[in-house]
PDB file of N, CA and C in Angstrom:
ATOM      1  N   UNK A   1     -24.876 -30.494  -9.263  1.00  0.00           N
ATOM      2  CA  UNK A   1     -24.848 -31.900  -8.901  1.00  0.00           C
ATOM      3  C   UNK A   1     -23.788 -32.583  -9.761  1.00  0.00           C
ATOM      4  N   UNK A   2     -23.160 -33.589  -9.020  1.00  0.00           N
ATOM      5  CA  UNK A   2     -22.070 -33.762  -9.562  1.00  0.00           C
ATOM      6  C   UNK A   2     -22.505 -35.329 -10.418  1.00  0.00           C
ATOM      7  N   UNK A   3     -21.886 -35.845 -11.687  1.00  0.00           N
ATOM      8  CA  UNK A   3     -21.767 -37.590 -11.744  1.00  0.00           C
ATOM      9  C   UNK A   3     -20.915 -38.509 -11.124  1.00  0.00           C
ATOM     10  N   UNK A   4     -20.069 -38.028 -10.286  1.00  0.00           N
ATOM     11  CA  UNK A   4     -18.925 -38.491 -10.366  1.00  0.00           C
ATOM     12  C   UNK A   4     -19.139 -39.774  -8.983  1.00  0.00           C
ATOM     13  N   UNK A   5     -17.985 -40.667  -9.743  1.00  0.00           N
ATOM     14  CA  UNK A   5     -17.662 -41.914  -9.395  1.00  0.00           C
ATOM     15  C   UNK A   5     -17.058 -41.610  -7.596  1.00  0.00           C
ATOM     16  N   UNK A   6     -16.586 -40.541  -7.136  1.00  0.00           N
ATOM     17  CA  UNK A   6     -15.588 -39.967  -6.340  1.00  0.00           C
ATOM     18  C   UNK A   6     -16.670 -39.786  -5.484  1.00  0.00           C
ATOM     19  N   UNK A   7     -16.515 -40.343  -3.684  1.00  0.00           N
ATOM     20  CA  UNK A   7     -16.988 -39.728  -2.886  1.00  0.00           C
ATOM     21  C   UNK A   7     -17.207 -38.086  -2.005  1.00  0.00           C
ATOM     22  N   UNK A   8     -18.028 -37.082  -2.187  1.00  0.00           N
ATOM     23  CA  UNK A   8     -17.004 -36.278  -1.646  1.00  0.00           C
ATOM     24  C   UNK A   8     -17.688 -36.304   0.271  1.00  0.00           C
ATOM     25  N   UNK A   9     -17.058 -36.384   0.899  1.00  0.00           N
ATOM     26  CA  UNK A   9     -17.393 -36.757   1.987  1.00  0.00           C
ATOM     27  C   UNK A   9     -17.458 -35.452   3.129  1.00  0.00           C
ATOM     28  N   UNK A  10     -18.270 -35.282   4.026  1.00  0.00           N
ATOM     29  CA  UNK A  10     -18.969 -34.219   4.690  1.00  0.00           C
ATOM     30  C   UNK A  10     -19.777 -34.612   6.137  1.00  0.00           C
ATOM     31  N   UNK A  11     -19.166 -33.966   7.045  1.00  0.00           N
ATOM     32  CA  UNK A  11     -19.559 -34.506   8.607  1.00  0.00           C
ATOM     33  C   UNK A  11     -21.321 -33.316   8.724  1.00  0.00           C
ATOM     34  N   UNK A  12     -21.926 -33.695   9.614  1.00  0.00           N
ATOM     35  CA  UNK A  12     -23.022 -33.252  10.035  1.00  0.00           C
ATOM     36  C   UNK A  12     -22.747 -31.693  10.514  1.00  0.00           C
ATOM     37  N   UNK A  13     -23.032 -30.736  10.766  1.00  0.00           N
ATOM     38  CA  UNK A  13     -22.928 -29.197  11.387  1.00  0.00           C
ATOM     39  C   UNK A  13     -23.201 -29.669  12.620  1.00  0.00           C
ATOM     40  N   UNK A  14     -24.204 -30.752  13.098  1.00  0.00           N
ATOM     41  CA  UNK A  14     -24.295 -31.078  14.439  1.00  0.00           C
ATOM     42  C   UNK A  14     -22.600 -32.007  15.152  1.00  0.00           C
ATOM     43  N   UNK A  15     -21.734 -32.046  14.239  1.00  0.00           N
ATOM     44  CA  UNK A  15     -21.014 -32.423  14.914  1.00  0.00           C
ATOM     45  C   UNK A  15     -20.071 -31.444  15.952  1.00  0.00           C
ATOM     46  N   UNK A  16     -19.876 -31.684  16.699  1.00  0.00           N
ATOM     47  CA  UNK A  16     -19.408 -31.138  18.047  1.00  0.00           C
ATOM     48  C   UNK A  16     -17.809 -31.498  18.175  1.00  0.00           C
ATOM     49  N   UNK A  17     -17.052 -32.357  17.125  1.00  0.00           N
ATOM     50  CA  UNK A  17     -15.463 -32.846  17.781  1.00  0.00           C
ATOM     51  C   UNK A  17     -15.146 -33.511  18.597  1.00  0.00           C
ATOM     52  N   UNK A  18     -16.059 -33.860  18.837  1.00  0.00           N
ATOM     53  CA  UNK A  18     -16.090 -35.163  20.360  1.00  0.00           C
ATOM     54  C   UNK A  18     -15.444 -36.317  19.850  1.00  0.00           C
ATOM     55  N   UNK A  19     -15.297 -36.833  18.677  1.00  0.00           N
ATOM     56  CA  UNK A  19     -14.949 -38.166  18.245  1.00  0.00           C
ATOM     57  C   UNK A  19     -16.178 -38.896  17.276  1.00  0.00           C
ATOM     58  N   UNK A  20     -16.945 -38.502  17.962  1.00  0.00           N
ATOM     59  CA  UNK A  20     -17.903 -39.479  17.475  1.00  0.00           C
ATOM     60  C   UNK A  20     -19.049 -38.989  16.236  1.00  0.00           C
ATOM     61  N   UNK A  21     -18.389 -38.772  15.292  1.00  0.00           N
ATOM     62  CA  UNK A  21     -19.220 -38.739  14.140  1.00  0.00           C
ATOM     63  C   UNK A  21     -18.394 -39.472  13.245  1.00  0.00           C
ATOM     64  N   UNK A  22     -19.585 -39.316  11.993  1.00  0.00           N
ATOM     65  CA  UNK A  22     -19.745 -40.529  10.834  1.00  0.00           C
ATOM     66  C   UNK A  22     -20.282 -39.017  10.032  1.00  0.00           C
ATOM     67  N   UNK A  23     -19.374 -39.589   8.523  1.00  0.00           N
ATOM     68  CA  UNK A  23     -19.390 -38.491   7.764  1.00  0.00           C
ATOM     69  C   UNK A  23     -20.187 -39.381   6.488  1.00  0.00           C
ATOM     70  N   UNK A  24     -20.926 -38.490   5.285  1.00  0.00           N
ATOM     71  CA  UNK A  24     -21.372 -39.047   4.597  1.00  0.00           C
ATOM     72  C   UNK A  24     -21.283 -38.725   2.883  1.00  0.00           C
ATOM     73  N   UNK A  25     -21.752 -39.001   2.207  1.00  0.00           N
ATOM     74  CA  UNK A  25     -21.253 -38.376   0.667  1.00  0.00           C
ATOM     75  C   UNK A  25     -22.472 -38.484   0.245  1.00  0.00           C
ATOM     76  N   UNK A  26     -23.396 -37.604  -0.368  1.00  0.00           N
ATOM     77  CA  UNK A  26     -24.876 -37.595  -0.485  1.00  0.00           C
ATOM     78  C   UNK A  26     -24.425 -37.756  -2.115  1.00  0.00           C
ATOM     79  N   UNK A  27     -23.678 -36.710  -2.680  1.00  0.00           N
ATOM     80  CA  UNK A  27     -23.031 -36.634  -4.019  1.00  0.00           C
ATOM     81  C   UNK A  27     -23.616 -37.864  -4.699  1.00  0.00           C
ATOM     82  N   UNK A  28     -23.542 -39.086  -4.474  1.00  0.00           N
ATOM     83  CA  UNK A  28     -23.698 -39.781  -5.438  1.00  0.00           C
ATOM     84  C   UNK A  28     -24.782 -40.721  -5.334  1.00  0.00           C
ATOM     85  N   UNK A  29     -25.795 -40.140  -4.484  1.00  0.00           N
ATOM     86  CA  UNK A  29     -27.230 -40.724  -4.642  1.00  0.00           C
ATOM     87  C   UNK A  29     -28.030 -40.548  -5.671  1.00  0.00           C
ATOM     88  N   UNK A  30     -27.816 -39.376  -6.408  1.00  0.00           N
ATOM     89  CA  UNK A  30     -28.928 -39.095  -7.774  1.00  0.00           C
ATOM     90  C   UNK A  30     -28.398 -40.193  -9.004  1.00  0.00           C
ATOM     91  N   UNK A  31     -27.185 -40.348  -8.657  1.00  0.00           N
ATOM     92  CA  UNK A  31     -26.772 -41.285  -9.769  1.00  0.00           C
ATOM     93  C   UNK A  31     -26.037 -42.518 -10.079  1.00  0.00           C
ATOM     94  N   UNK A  32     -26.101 -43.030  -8.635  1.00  0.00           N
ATOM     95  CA  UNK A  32     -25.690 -44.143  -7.874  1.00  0.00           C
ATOM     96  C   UNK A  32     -26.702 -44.548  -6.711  1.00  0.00           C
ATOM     97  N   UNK A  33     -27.686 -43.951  -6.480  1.00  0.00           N
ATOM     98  CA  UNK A  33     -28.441 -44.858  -5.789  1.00  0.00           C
ATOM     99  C   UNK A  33     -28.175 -45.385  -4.306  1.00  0.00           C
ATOM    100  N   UNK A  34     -26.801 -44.331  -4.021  1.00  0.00           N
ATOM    101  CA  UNK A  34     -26.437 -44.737  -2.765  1.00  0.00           C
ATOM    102  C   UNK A  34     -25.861 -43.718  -1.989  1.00  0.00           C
ATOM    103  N   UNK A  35     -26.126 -43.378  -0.897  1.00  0.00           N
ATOM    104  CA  UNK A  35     -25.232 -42.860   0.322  1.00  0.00           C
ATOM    105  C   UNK A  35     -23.971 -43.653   1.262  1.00  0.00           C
ATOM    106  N   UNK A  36     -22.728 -42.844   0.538  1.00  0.00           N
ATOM    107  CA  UNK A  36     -21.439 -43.776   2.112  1.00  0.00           C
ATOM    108  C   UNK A  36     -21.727 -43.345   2.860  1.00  0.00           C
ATOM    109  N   UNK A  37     -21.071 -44.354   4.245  1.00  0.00           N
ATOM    110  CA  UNK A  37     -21.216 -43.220   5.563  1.00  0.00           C
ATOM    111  C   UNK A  37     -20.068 -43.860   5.643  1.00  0.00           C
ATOM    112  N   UNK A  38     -19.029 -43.210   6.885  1.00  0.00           N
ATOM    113  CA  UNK A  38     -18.086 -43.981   7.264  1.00  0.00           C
ATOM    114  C   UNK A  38     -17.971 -43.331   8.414  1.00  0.00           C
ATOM    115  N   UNK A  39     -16.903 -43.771   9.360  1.00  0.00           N
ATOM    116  CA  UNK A  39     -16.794 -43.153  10.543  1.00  0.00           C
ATOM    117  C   UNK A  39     -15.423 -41.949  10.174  1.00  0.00           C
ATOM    118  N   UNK A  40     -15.431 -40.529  10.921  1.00  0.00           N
ATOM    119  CA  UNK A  40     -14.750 -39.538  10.440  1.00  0.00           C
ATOM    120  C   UNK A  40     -13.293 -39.899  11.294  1.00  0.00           C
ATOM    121  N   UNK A  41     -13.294 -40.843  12.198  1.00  0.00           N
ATOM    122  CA  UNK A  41     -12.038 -40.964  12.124  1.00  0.00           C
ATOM    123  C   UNK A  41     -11.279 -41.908  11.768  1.00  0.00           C
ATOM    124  N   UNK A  42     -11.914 -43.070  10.840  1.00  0.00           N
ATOM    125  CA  UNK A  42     -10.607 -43.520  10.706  1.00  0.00           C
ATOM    126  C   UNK A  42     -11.247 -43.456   8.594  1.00  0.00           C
ATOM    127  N   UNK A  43     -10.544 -42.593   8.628  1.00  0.00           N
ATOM    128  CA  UNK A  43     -11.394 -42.106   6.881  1.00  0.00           C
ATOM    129  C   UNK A  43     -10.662 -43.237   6.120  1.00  0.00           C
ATOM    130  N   UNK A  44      -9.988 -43.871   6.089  1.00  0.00           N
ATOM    131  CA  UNK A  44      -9.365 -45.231   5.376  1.00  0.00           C
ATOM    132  C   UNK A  44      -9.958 -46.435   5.991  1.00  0.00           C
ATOM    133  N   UNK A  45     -10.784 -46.303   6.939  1.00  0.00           N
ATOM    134  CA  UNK A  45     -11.549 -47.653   6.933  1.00  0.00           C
ATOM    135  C   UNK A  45     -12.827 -48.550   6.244  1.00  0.00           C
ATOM    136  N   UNK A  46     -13.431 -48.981   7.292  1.00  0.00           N
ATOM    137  CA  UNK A  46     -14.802 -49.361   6.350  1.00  0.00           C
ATOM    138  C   UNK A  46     -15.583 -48.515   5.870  1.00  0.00           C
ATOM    139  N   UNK A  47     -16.900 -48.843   5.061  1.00  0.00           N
ATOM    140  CA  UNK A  47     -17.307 -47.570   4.583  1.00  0.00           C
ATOM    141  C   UNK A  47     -18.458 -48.577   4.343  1.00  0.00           C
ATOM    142  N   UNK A  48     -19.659 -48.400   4.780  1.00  0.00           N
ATOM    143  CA  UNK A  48     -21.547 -48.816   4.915  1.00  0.00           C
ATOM    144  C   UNK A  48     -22.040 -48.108   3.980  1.00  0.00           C
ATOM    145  N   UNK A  49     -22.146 -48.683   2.460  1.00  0.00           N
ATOM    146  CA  UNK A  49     -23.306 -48.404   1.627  1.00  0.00           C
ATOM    147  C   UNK A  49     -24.391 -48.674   1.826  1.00  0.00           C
ATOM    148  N   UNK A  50     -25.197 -47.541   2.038  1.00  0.00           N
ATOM    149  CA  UNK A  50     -26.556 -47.052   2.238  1.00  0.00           C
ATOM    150  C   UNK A  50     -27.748 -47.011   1.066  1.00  0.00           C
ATOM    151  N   UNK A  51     -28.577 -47.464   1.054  1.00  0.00           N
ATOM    152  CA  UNK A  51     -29.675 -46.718  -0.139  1.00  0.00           C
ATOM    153  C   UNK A  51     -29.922 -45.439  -0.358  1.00  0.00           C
ATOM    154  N   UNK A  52     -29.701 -44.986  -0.908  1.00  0.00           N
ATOM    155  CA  UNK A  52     -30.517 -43.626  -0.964  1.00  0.00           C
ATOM    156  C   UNK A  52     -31.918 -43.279  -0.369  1.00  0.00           C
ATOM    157  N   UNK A  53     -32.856 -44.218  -0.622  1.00  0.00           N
ATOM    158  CA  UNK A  53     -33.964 -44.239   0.005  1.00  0.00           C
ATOM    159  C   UNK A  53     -34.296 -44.340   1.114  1.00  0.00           C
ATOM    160  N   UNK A  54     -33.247 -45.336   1.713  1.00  0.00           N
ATOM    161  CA  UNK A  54     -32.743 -45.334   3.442  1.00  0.00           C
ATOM    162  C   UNK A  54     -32.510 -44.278   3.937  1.00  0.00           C
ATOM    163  N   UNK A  55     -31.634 -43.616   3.565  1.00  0.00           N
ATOM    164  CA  UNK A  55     -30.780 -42.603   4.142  1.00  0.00           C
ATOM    165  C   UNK A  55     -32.070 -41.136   3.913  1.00  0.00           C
ATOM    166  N   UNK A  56     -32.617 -41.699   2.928  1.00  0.00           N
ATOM    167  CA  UNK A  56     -33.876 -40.252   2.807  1.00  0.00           C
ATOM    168  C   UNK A  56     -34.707 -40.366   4.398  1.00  0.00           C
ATOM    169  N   UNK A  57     -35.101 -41.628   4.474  1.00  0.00           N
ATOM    170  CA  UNK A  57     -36.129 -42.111   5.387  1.00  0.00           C
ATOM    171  C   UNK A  57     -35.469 -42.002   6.717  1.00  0.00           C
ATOM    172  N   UNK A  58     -34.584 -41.990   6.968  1.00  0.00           N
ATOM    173  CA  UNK A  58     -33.683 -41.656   8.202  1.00  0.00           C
ATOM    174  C   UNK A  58     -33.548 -40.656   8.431  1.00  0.00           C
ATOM    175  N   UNK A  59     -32.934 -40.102   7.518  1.00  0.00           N
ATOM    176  CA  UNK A  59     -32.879 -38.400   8.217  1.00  0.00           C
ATOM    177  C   UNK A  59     -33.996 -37.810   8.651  1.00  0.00           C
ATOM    178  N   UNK A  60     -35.143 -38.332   7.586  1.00  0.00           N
ATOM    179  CA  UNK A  60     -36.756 -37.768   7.913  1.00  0.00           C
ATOM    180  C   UNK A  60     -37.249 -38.094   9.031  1.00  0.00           C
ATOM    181  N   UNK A  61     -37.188 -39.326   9.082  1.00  0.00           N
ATOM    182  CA  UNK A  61     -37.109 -39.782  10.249  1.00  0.00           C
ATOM    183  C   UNK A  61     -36.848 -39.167  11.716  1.00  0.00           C
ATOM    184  N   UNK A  62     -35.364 -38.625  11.897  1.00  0.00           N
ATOM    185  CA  UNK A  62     -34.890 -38.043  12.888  1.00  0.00           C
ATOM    186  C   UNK A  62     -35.370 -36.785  12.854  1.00  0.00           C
ATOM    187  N   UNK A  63     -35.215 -36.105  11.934  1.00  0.00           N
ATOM    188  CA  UNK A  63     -36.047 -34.304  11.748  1.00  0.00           C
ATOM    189  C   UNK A  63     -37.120 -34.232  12.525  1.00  0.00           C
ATOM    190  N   UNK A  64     -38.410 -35.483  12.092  1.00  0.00           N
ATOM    191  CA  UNK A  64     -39.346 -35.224  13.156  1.00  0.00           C
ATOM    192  C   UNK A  64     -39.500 -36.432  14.270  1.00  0.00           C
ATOM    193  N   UNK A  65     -38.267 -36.517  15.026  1.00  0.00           N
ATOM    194  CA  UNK A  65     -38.047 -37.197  15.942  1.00  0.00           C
ATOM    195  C   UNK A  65     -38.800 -38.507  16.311  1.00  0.00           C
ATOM    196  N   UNK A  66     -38.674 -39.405  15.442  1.00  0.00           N
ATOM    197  CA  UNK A  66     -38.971 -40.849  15.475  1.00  0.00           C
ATOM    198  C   UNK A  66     -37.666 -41.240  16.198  1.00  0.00           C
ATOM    199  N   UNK A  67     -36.561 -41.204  16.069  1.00  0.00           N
ATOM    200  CA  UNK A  67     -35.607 -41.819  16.569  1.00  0.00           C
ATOM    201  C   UNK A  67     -34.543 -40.789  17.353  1.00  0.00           C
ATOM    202  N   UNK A  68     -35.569 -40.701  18.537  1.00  0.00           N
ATOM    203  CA  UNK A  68     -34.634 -39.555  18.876  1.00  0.00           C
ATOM    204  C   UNK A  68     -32.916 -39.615  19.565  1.00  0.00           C
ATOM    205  N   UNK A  69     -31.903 -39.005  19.395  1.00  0.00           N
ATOM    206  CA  UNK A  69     -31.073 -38.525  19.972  1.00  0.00           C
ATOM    207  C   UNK A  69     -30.465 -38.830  21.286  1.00  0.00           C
TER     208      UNK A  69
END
């Protein structure tokens, strides 16, 4: 696990190349308290800080299909 100030950023395995994913940097939730997401194509754009706790509850979320797909 890393400390670092530096996003390192990482698309889903479910992504397919279609365009439409949003990549995320988990890296710096243990010690920042937060997940980026941004969209994977325009990687110099905006970038949606997330909670960590959010982003826990979401994914969990989707795993057992509360919000499905």
């Amino acid at each position: 696990m890393t400390t670092s100030a530096r996003p390192r950023w990482r698309k889903s395995s479910y992504s397919n190349n279609g365009g439409d994913c949003v990549e995320v940097a988990t890296n710096l939730a243990a010690f920042h308290g937060v997940v980026p997401v941004r969209d994977s194509k325009r990687a110099g754009g905006p970038v949606l800080t997330v909670p960590a706790t959010s982003y826990v509850a979401f994914v969990s979320g989707l795993k057992v299909g509360e919000w499905p797909l």
